[in-house]
PDB file of N, CA and C in Angstrom:
ATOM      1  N   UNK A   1     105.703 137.494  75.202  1.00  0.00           N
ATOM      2  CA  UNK A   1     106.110 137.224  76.570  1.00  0.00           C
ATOM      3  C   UNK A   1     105.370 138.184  77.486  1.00  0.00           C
ATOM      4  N   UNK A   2     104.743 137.790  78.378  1.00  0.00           N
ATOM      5  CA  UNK A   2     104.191 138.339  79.340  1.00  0.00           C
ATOM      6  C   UNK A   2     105.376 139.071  80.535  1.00  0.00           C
ATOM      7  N   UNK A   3     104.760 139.771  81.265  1.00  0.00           N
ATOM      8  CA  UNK A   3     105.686 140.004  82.714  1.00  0.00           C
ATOM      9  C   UNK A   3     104.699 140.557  83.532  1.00  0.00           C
ATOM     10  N   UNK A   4     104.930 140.230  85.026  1.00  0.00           N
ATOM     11  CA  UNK A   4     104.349 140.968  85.960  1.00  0.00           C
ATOM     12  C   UNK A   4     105.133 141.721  86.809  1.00  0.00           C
ATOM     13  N   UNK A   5     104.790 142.442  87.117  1.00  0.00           N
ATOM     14  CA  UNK A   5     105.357 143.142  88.235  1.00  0.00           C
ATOM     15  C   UNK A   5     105.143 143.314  89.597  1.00  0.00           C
ATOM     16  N   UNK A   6     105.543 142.375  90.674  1.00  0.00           N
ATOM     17  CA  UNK A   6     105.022 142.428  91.900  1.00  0.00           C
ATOM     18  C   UNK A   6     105.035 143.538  92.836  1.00  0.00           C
ATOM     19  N   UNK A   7     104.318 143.312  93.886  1.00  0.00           N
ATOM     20  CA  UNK A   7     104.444 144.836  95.076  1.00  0.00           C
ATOM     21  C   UNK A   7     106.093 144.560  95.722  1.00  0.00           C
ATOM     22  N   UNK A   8     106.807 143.923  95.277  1.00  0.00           N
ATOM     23  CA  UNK A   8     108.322 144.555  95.734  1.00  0.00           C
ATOM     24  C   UNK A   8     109.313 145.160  94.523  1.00  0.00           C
ATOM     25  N   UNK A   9     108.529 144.995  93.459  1.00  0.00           N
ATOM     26  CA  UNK A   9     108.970 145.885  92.347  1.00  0.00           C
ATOM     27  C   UNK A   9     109.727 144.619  91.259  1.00  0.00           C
ATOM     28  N   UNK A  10     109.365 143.196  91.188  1.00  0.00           N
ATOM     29  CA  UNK A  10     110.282 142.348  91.119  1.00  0.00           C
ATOM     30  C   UNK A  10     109.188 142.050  90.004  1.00  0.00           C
ATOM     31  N   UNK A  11     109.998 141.830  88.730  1.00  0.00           N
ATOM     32  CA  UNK A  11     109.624 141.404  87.771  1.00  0.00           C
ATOM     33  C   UNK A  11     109.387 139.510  87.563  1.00  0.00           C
ATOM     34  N   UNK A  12     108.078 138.862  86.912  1.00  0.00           N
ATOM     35  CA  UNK A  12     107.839 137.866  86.442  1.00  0.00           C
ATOM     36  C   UNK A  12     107.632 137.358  85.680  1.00  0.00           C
ATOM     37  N   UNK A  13     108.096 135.965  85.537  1.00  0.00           N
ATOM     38  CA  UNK A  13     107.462 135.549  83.842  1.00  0.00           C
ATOM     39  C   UNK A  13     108.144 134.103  83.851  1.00  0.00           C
ATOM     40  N   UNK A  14     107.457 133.360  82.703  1.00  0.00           N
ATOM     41  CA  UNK A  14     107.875 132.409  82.264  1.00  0.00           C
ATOM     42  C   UNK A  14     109.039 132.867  81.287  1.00  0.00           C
ATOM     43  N   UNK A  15     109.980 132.094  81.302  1.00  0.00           N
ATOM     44  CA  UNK A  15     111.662 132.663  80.940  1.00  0.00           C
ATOM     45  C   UNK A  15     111.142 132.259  79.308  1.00  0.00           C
ATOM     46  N   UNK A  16     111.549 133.401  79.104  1.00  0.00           N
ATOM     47  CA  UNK A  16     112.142 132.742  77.301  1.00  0.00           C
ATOM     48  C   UNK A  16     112.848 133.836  76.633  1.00  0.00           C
ATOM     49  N   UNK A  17     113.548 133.812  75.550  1.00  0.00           N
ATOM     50  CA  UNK A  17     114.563 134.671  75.011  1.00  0.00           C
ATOM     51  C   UNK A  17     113.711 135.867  74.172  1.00  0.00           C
ATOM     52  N   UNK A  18     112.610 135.913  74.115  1.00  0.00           N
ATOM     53  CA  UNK A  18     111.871 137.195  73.571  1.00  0.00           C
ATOM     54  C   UNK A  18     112.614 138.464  73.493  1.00  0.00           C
ATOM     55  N   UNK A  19     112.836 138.790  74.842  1.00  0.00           N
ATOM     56  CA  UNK A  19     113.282 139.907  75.010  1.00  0.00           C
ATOM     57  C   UNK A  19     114.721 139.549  75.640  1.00  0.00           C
ATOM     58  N   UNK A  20     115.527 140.379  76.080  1.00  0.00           N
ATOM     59  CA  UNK A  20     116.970 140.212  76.922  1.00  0.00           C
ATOM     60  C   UNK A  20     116.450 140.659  78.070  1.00  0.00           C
ATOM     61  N   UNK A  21     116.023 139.527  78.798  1.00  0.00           N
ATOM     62  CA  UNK A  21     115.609 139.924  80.710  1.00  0.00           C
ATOM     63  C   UNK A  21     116.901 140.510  81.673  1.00  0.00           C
ATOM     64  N   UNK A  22     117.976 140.155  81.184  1.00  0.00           N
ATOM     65  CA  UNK A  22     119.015 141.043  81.687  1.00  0.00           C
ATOM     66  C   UNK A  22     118.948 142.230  81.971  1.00  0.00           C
ATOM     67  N   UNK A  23     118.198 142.781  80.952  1.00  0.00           N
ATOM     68  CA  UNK A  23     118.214 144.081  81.062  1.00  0.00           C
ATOM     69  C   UNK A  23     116.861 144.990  81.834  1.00  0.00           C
ATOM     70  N   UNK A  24     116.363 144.031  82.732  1.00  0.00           N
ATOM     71  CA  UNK A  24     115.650 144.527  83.474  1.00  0.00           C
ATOM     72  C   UNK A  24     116.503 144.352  84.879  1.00  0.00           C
ATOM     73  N   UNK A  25     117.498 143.771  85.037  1.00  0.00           N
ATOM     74  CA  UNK A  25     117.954 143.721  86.366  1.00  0.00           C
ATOM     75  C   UNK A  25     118.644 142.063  86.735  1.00  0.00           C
ATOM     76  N   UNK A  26     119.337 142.218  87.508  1.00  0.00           N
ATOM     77  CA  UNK A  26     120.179 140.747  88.151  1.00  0.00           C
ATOM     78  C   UNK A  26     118.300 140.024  87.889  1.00  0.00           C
ATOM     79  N   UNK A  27     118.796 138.581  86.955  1.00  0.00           N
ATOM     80  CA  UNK A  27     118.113 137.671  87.058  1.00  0.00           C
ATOM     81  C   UNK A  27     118.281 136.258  88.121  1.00  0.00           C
ATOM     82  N   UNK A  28     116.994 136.170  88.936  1.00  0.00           N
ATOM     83  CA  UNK A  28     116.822 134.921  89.599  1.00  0.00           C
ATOM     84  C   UNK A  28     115.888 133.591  88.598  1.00  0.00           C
ATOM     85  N   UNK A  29     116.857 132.631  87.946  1.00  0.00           N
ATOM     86  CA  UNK A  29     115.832 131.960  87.567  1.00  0.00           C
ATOM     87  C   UNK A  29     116.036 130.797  88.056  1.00  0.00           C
ATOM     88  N   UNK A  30     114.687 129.944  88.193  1.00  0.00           N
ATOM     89  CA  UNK A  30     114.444 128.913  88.563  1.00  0.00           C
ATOM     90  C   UNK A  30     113.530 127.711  87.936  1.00  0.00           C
ATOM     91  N   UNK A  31     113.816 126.676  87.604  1.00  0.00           N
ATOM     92  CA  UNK A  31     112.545 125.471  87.207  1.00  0.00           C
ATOM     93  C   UNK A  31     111.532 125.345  88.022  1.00  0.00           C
ATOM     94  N   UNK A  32     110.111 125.441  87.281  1.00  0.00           N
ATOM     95  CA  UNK A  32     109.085 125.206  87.062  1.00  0.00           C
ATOM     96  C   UNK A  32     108.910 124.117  87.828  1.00  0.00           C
ATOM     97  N   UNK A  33     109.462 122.716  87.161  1.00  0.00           N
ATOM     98  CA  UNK A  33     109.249 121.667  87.578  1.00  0.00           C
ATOM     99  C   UNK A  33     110.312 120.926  86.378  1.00  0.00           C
ATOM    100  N   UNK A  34     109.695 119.734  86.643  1.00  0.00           N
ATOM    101  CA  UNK A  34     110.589 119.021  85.603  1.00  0.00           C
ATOM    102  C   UNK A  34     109.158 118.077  84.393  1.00  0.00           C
ATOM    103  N   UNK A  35     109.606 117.799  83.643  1.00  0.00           N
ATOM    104  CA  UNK A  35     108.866 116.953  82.134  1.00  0.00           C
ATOM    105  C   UNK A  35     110.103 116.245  81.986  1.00  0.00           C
ATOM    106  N   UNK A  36     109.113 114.327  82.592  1.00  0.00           N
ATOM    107  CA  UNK A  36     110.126 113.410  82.314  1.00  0.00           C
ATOM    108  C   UNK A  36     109.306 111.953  81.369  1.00  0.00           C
ATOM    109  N   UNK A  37     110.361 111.566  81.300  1.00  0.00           N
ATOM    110  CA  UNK A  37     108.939 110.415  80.584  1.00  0.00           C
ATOM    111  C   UNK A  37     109.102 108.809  81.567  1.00  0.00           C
ATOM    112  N   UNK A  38     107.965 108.552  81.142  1.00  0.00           N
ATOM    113  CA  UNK A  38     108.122 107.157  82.221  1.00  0.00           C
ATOM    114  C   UNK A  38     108.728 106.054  81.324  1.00  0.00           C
ATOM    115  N   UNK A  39     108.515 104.845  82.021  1.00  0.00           N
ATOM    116  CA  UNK A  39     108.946 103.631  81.547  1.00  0.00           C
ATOM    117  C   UNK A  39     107.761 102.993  80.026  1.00  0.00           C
ATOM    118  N   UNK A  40     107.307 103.490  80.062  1.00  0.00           N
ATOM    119  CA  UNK A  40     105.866 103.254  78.710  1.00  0.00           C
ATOM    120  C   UNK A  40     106.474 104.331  77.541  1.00  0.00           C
ATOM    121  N   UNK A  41     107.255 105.232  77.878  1.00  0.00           N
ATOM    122  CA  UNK A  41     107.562 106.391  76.998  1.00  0.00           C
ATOM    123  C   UNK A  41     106.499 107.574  77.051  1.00  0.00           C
ATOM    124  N   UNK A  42     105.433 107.522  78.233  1.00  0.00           N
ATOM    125  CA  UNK A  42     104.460 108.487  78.362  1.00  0.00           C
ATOM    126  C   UNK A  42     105.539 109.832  79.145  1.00  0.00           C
ATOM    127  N   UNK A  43     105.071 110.891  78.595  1.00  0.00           N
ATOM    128  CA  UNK A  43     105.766 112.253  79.283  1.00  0.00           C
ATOM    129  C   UNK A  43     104.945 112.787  80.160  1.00  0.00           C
ATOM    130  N   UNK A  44     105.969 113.431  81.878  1.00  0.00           N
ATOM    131  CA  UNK A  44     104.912 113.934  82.858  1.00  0.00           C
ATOM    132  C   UNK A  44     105.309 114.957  83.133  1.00  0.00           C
ATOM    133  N   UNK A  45     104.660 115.475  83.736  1.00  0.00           N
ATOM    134  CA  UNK A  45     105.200 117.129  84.512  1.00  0.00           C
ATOM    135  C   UNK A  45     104.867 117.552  85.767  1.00  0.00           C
ATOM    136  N   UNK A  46     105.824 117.577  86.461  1.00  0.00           N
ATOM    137  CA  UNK A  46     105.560 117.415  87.980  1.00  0.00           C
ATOM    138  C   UNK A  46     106.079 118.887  88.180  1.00  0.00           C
ATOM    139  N   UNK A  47     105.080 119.629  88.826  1.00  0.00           N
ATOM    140  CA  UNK A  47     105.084 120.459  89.430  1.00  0.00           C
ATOM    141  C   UNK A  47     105.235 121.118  91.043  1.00  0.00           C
ATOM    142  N   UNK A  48     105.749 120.014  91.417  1.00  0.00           N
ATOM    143  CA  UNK A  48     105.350 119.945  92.974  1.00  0.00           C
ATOM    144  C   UNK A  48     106.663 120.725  93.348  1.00  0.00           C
ATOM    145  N   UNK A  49     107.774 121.181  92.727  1.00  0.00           N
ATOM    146  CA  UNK A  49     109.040 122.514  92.891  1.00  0.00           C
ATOM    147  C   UNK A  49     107.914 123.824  93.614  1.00  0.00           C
ATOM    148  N   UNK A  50     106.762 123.973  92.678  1.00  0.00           N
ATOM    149  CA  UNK A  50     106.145 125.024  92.887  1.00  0.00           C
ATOM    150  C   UNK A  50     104.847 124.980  93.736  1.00  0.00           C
ATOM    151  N   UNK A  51     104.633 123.588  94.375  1.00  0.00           N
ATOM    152  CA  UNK A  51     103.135 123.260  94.999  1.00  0.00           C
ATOM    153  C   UNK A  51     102.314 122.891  94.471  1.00  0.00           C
ATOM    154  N   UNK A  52     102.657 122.790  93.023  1.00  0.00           N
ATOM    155  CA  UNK A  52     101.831 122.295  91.685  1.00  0.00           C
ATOM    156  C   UNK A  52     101.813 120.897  91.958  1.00  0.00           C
ATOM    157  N   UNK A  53     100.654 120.216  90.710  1.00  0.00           N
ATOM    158  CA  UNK A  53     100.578 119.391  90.142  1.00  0.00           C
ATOM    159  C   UNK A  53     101.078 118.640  89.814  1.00  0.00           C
ATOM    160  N   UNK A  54     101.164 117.376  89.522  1.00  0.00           N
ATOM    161  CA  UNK A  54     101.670 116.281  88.446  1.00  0.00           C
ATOM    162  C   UNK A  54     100.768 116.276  87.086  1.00  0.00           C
ATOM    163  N   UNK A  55     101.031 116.619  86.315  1.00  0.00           N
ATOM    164  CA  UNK A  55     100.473 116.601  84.500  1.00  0.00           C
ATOM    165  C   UNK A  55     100.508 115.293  84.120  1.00  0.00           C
ATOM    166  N   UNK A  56      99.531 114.773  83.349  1.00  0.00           N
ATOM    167  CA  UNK A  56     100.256 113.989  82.239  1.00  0.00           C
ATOM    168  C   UNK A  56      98.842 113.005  82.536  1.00  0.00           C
ATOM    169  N   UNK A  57      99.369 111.562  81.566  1.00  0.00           N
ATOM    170  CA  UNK A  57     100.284 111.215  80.548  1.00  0.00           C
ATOM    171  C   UNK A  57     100.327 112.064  79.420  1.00  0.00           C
ATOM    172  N   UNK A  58     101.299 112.572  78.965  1.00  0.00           N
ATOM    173  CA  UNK A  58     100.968 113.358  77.372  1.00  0.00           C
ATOM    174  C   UNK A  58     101.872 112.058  76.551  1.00  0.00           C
ATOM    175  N   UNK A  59     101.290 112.451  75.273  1.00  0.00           N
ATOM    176  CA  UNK A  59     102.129 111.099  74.531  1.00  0.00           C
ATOM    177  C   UNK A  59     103.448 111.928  73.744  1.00  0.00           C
ATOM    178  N   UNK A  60     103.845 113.154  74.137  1.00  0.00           N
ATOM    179  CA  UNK A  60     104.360 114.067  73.281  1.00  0.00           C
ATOM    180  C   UNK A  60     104.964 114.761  74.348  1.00  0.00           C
ATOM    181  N   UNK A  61     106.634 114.842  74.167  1.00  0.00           N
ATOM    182  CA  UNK A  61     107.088 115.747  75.557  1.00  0.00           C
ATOM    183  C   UNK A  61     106.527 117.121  74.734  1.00  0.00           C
ATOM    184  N   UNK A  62     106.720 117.861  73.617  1.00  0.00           N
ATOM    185  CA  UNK A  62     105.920 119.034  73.530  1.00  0.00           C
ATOM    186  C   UNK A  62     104.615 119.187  73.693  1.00  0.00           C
ATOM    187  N   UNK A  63     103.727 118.290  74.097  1.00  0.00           N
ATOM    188  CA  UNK A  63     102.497 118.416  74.699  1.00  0.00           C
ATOM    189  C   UNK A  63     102.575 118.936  76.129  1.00  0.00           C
ATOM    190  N   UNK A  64     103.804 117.784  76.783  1.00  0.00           N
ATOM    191  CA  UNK A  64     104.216 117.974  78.426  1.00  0.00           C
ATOM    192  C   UNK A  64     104.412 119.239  78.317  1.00  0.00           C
ATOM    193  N   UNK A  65     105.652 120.161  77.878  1.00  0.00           N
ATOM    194  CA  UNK A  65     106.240 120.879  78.126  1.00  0.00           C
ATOM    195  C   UNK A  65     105.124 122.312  77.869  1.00  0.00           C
ATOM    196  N   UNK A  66     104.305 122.253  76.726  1.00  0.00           N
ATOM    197  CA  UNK A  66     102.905 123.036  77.053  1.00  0.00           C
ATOM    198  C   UNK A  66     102.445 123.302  77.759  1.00  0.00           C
ATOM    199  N   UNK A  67     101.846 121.798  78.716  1.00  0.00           N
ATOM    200  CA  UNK A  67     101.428 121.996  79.604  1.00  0.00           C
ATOM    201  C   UNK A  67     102.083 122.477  80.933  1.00  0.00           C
ATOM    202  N   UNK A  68     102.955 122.524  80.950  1.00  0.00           N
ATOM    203  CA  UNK A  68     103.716 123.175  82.125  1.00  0.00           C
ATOM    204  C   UNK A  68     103.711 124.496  81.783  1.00  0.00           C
ATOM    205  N   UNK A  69     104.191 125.324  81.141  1.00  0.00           N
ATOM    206  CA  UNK A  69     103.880 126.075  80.705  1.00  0.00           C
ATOM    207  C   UNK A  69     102.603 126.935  80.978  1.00  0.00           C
ATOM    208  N   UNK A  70     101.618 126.526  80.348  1.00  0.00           N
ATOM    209  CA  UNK A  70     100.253 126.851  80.858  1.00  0.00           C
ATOM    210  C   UNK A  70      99.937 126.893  82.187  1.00  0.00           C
ATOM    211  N   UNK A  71     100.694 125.941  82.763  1.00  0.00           N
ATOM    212  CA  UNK A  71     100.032 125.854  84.312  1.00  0.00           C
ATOM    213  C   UNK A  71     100.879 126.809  84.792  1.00  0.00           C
ATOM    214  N   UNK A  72     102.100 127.090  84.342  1.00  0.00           N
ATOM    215  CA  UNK A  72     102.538 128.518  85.196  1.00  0.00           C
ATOM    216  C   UNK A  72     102.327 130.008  85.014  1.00  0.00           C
ATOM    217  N   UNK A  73     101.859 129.979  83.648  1.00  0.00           N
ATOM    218  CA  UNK A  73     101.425 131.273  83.419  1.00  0.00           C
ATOM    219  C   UNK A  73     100.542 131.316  83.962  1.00  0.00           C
ATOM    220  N   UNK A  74      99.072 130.659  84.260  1.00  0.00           N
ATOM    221  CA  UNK A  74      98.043 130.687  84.800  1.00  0.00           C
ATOM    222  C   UNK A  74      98.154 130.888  85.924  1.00  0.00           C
ATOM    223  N   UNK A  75      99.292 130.187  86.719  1.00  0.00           N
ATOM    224  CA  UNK A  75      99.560 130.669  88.394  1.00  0.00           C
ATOM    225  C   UNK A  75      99.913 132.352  88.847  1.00  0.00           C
ATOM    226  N   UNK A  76     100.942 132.614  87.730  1.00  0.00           N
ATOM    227  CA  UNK A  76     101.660 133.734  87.428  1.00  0.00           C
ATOM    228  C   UNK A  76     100.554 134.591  87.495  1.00  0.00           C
ATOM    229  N   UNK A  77      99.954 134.843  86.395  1.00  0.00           N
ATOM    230  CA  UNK A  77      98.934 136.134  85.994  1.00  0.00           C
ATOM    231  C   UNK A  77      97.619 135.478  86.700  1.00  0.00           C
ATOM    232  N   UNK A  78      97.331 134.589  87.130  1.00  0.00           N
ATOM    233  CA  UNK A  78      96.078 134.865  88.028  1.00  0.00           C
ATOM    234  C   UNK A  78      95.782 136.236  89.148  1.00  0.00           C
ATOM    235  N   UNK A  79      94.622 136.778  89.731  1.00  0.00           N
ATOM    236  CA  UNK A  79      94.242 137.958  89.989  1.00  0.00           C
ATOM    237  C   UNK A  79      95.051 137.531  91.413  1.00  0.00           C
ATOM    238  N   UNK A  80      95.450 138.325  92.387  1.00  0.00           N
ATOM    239  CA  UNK A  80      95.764 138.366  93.969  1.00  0.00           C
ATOM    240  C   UNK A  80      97.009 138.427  93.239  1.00  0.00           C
ATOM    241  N   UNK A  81      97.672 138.605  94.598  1.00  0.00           N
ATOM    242  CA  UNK A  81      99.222 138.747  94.952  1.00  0.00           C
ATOM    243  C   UNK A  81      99.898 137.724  93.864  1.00  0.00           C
ATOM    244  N   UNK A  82     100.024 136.896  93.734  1.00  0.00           N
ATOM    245  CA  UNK A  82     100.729 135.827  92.839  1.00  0.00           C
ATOM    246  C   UNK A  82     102.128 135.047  93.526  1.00  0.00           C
ATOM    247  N   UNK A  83     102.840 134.715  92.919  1.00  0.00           N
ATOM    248  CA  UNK A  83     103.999 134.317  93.564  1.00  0.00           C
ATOM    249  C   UNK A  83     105.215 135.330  93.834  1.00  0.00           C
ATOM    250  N   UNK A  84     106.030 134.961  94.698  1.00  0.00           N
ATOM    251  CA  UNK A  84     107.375 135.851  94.883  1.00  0.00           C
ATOM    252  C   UNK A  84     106.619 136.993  95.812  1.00  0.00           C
TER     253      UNK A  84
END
């Protein structure tokens, strides 16, 4: 699990149980986006919660859910200020 640490002292990351994030402080969490599947059974990932993207077709919601994934870490740890 990654984390960043922004210039207001506020920790980031894609959520997962790695560690106990509790214990860095009151957690704010929020969705990414959502991974839904259409009427074909193709899975998408709409990112537009965050200004993102729409993903997809993946034929595999664990393909979708990868890819979301990826696209937020990449937002996350890209160089400049980042989000939050």
């Amino acid at each position: 699990m990654r984390l960043r640490i922004n210039a207001k002292g506020q920790v980031l990351c894609l959520y997962g149980e790695t560690i106990d994030l509790s214990e860095l402080g009151a957690l704010t969490i929020r969705r990414a986006g959502r991974v839904e599947p259409d009427h074909n059974g193709q899975w998408w990932v709409d990112l537009t919660p965050l200004g993102g993207p729409r993903l997809g077709p993946y034929r595999r919601r664990s393909a979708a859910l990868a890819a979301e994934a990826a696209w937020v870490e990449a937002r996350l740890f890209a160089e400049g200020p980042g989000p939050g």
